[in-house]
Protein backbone atom coordinates (compact mmCIF):
# COMPACT_ATOMS: atom_id res chain seq x y z
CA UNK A 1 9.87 21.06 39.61
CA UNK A 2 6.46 19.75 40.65
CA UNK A 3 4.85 20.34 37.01
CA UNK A 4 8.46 18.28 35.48
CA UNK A 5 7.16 15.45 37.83
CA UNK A 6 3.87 15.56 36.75
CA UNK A 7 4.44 15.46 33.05
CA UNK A 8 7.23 12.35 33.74
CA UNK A 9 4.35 10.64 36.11
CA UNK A 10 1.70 11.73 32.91
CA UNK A 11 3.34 10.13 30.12
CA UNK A 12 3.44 6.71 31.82
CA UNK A 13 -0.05 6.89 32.40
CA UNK A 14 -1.12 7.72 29.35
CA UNK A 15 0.66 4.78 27.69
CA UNK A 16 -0.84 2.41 30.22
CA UNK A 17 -4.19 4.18 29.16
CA UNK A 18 -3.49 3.60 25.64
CA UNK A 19 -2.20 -0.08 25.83
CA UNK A 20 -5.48 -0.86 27.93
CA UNK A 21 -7.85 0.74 25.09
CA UNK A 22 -6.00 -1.27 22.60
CA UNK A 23 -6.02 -4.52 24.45
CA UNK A 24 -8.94 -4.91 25.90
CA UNK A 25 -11.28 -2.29 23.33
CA UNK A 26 -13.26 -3.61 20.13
CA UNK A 27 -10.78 -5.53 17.70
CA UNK A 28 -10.24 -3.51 14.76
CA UNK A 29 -12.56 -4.51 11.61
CA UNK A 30 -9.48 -4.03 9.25
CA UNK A 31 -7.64 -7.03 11.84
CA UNK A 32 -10.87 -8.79 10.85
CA UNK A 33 -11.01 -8.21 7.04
CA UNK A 34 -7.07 -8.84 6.95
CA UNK A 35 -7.86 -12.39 8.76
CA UNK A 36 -10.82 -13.24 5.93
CA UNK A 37 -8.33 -12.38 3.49
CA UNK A 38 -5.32 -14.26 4.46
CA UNK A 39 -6.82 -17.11 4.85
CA UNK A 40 -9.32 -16.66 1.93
CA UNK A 41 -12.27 -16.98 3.76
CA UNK A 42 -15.63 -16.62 2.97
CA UNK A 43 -17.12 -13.75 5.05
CA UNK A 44 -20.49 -14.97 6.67
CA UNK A 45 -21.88 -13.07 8.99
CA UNK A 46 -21.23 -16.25 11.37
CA UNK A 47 -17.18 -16.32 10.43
CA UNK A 48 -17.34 -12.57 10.93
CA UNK A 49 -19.09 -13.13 14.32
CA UNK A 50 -16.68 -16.17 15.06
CA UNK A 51 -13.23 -14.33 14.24
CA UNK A 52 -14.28 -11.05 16.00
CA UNK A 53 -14.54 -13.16 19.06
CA UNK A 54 -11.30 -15.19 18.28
CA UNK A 55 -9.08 -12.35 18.18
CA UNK A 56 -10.31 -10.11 21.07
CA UNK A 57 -10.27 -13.64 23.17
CA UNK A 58 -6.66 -13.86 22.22
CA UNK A 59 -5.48 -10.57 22.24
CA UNK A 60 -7.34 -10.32 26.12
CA UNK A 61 -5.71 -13.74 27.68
CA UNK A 62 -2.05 -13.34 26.09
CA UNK A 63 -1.82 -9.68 26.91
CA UNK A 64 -3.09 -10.44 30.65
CA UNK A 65 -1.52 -13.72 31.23
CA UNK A 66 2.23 -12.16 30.05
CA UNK A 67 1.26 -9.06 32.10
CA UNK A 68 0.67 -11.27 35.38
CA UNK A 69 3.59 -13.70 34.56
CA UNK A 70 6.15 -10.30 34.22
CA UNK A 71 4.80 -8.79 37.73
CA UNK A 72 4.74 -12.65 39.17
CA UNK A 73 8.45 -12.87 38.18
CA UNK A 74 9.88 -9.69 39.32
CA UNK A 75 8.03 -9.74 42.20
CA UNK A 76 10.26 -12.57 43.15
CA UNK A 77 13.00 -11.99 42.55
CA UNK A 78 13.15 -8.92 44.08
CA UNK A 79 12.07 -10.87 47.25
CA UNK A 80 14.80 -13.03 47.46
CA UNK A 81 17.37 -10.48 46.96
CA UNK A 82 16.13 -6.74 46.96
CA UNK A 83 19.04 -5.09 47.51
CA UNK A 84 20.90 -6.36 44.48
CA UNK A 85 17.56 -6.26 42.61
CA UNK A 86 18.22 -5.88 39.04
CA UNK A 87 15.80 -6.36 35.94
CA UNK A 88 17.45 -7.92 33.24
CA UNK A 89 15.92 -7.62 29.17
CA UNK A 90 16.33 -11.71 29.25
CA UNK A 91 14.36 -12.45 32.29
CA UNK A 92 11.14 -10.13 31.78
CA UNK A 93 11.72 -11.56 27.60
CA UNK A 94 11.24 -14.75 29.04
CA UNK A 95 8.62 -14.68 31.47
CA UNK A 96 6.78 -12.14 29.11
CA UNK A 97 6.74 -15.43 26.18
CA UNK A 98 5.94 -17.73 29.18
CA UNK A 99 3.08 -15.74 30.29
CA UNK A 100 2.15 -15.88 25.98
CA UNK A 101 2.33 -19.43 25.81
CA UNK A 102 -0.20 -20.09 28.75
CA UNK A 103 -2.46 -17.06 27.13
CA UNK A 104 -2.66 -18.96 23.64
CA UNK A 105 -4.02 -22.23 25.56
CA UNK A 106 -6.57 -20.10 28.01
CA UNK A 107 -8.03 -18.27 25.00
CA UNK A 108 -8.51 -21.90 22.76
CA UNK A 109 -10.16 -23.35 25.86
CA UNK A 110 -13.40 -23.52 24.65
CA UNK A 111 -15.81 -25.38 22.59
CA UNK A 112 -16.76 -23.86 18.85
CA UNK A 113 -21.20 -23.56 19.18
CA UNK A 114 -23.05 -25.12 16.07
CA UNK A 115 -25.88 -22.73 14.91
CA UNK A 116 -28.94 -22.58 17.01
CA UNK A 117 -31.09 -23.78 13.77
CA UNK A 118 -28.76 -26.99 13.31
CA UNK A 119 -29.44 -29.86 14.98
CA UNK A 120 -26.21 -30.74 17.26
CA UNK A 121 -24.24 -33.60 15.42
CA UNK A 122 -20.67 -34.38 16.13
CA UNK A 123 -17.73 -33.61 13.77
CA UNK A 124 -16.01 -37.18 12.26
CA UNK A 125 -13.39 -34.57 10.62
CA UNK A 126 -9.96 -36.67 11.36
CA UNK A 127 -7.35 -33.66 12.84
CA UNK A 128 -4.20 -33.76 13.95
CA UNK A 129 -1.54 -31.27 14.97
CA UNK A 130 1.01 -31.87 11.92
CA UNK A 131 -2.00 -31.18 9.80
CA UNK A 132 -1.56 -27.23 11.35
CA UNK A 133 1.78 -26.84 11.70
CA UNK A 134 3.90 -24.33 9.29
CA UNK A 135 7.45 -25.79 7.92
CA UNK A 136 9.20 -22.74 8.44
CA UNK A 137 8.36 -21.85 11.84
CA UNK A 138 8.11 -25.38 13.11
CA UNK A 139 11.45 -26.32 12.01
CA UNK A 140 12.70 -22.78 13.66
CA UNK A 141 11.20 -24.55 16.83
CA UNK A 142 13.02 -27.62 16.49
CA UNK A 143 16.54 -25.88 15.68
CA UNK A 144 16.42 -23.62 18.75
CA UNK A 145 15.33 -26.67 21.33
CA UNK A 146 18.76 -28.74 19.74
CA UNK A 147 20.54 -25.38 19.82
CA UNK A 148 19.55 -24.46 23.65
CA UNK A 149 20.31 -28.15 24.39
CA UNK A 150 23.41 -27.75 22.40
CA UNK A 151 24.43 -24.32 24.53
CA UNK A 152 23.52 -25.98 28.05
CA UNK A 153 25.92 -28.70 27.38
CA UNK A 154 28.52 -26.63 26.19
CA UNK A 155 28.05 -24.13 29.11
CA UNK A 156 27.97 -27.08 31.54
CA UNK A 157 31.16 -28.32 30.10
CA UNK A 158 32.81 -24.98 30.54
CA UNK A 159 31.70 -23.79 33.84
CA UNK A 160 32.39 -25.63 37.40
CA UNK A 161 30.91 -28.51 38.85
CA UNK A 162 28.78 -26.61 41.44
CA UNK A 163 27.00 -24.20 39.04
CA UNK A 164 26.93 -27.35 36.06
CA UNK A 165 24.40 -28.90 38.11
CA UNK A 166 22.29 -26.41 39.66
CA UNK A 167 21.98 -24.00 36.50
CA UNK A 168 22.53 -26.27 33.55
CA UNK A 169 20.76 -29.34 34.42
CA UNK A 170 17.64 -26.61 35.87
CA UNK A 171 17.60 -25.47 32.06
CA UNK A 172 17.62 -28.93 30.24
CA UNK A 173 14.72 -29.56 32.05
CA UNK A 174 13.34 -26.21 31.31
CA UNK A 175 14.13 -27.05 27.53
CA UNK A 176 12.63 -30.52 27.15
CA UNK A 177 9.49 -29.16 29.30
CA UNK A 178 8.68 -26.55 26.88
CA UNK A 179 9.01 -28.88 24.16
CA UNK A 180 6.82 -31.38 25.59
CA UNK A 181 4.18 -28.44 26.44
CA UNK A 182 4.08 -27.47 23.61
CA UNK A 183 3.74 -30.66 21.98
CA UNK A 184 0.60 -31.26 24.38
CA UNK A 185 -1.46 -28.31 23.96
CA UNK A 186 -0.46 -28.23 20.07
CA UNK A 187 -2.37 -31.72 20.17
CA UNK A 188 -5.26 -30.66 22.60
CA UNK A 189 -6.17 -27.84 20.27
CA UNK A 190 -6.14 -29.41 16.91
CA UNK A 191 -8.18 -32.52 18.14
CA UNK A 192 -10.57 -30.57 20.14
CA UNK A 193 -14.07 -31.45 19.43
CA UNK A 194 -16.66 -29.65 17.68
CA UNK A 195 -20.17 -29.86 15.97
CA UNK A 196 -21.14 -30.53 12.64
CA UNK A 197 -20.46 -27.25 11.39
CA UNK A 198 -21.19 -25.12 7.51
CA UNK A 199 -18.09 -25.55 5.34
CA UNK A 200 -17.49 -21.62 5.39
CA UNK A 201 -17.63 -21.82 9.34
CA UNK A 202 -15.50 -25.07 9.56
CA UNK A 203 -13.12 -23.58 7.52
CA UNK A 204 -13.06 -20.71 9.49
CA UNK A 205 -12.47 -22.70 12.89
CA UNK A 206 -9.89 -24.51 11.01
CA UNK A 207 -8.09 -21.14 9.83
CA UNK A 208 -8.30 -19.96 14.10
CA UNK A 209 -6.72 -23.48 15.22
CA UNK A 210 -4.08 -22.82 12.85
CA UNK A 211 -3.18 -19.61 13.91
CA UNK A 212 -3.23 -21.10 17.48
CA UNK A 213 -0.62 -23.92 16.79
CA UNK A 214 1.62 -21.73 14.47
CA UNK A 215 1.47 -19.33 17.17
CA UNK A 216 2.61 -22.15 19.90
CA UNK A 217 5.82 -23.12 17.58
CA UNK A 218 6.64 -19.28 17.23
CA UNK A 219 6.21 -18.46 20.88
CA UNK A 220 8.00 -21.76 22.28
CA UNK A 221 11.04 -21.00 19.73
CA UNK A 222 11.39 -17.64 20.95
CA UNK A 223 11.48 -18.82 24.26
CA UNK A 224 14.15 -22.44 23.15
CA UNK A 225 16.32 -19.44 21.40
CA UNK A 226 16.52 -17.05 24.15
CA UNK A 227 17.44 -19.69 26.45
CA UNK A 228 20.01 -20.61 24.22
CA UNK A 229 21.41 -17.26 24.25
CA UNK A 230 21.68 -17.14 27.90
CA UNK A 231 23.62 -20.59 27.94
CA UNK A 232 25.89 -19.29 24.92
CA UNK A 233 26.49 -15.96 27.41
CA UNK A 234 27.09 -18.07 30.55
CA UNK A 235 29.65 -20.31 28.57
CA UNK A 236 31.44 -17.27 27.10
CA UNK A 237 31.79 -16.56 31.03
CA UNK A 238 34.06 -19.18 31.57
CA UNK A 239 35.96 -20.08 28.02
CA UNK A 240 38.99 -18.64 26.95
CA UNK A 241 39.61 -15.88 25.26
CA UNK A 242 40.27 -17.70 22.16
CA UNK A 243 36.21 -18.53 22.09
CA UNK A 244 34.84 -16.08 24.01
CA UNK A 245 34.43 -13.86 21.06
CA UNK A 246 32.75 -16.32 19.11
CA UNK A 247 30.60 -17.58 21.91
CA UNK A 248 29.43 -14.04 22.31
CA UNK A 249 28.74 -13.08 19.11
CA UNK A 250 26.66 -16.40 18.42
CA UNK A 251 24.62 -15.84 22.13
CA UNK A 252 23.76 -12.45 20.47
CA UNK A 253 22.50 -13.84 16.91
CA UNK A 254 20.44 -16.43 18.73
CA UNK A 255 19.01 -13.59 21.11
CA UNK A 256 18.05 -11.29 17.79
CA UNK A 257 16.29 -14.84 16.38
CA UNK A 258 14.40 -15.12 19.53
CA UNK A 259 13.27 -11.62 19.17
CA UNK A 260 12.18 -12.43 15.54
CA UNK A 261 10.34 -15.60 16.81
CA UNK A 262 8.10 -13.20 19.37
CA UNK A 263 7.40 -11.10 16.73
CA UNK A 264 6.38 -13.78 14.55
CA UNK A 265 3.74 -14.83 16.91
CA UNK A 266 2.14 -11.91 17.64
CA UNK A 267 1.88 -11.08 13.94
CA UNK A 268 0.10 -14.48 14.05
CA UNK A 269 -2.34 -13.62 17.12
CA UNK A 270 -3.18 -10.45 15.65
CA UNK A 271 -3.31 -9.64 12.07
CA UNK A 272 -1.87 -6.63 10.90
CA UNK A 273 -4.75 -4.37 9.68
CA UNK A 274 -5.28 -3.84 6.01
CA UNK A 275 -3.17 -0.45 5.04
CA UNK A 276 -6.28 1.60 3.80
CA UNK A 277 -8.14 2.94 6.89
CA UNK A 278 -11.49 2.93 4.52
CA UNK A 279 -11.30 -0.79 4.99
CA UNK A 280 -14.48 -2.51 5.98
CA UNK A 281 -15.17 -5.76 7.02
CA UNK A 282 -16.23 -7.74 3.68
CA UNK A 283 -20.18 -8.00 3.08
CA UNK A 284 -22.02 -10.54 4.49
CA UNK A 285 -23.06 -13.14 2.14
CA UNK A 286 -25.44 -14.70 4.37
C-alpha cells in the first residue's frame, strides 16, 4: 500500500520536475534555428543572441503568469464556496489564457539595446499594429468577440431577469474589455521605441514583435470563443428542447475553436523545433 502511494505521489512530481526543466531550462537551439528560418532571417551572432533571449523571456513570463493566474483563481473560488468546490475544464481554460495574455505583455516590456560600438540614435521607422497583424488569426479574433457578444445576448434573452443581469451583462463587459486590451497592448508593442538598429537585427526585432501581436489575437480569440461557448451552454439551459440541441452542439464547436486558438498561440510563442535532432543553430555570419 505505502509503495502504491509513493509511485502515485512520484509520478506527479516528476512531471512537475520535467515541466520546470523545460520552462525555465536553456531554449532549445533547434526552437532557435526554426525561428531564423521561418522568418528568413539572417543569423548574426546578435539575432542569435537577441532571439535566444526572446523566447526563454516568453516561454518564462507566460508559463509563470498562467501558473499564478490558475492557483489565484481556484484559490477563490474554493473560498467562497468549499464545500461545493468543483474545478471546471472552462474556468482553469480561461484563467490559464488570462494568465497568457498578461505573460505576452510582461515578457515585451522592455527596450531592444543598440550595439555597444553604435552610437545611440533613435529609430524614425513609422510602426503600427495593423502592420503585424495576421489576416487569418486576426479575423478569428474578431468573429469570436461578435460571436461571444452574439451568445451573451442570446443567453440573456433566454434566461431570467435576475441571472440576465448579473451573469450576462458581467460577460459583455468581460468581452469588450478583452477586446480593448488587447487592442492596447497590440499598439504599445508595435510602437515601442528602439535605437537605430543593423537591418539583420531590425528585422529580427520586427520578426519578435510580430510573433508578440499574432500571439495577442490568438490568445484573446481563444479566450472571446470560450466565452462564447459558455454563453451558448448557459442558453441551451433555459431554451426549449426544440434548440437545445442545436445550442449545444454549436457551444461545443466554438469550445473545440477556442482550443485551436490556444494552440495557435503557443505554436507562435515557441517554435516547434526543426525535426532533425542534428540541427544546429545556423553559422554566424558576423
Amino acid at each position: 500500500m505505502v509503495a502504491r502511494l509513493f509511485i502515485l505521489a512520484l509520478v506527479p512530481f516528476a512531471f512537475l520536475v520535467s515541466w520546470v526543466r523545460r520552462t525555465y531550462g536553456d531554449v532549445d537551439p533547434r526552437r532557435v534555428a526554426a525561428f531564423i528560418t521561418r522568418h528568413n532571417l539572417e543569423p548574426t551572432d546578435s539575432n542569435i543572441a537577441l532571439i535566444e533571449r526572446a523566447l526563454a523571456r516568453s516561454r518564462h513570463f507566460r508559463a509563470t503568469c498562467s501558473l499564478i493566474a490558475l492557483t489565484s483563481t481556484l484559490a477563490v473560488l474554493f473560498s467562497r464556496a468549499p464545500d461545493t468546490f468543483t474545478i471546471h475544464f472552462t474556468t482553469v481554460f480561461v484563467a490559464i489564457m488570462a494568465g497568457y495574455l498578461f505573460g505576452i505583455v510582461a515578457s515585451e516590456n522592455h527596450w531592444i539595446r543598440s550595439p555597444r560600438a553604435s552610437t545611440r540614435v533613435a529609430s524614425l521607422e513609422l510602426r503600427s499594429r495593423a502592420g503585424y497583424r495576421n489576416a487569418g488569426v486576426r479575423n478569428g479574433f474578431w468573429i469570436g468577440a461578435l460571436l461571444a457578444l452574439l451568445a451573451t445576448l442570446a443567453s440573456a434573452a433566454l434566461s431570467s431577469p435576475g441571472n440576465r443581469v448579473r451573469v450576462e451583462a458581467t460577460n459583455g463587459l468581460l468581452i469588450l474589455a478583452i477586446v480593448a486590451a488587447i487592442a492596447f497592448m497590440q499598439h504599445r508593442i508595435a510602437t515601442r521605441g528602439r535605437p537605430a538598429l543593423p537591418a539583420p537585427l531590425a528585422k529580427a526585432d520586427n520578426a519578435l514583435r510580430n510573433c508578440a501581436v499574432v500571439g495577442l489575437d490568438a490568445a484573446g480569440a481563444s479566450m472571446l470563443w470560450m466565452l462564447a461557448a459558455l454563453s451558448l451552454q448557459r442558453a441551451s439551459h433555459h431554451s426549449s428542447l426544440q434548440i437545445r440541441g442545436l445550442l449545444t452542439l454549436s457551444s461545443i464547436i466554438t469550445a473545440i475553436a477556442a482550443v485551436a486558438f490556444a494552440s495557435k498561440a503557443r505554436k507562435i510563442a515557441l517554435p516547434k523545433p526543426l525535426r532533425s535532432r542534428s540541427t544546429r543553430v545556423p553559422t554566424s555570419v558576423s
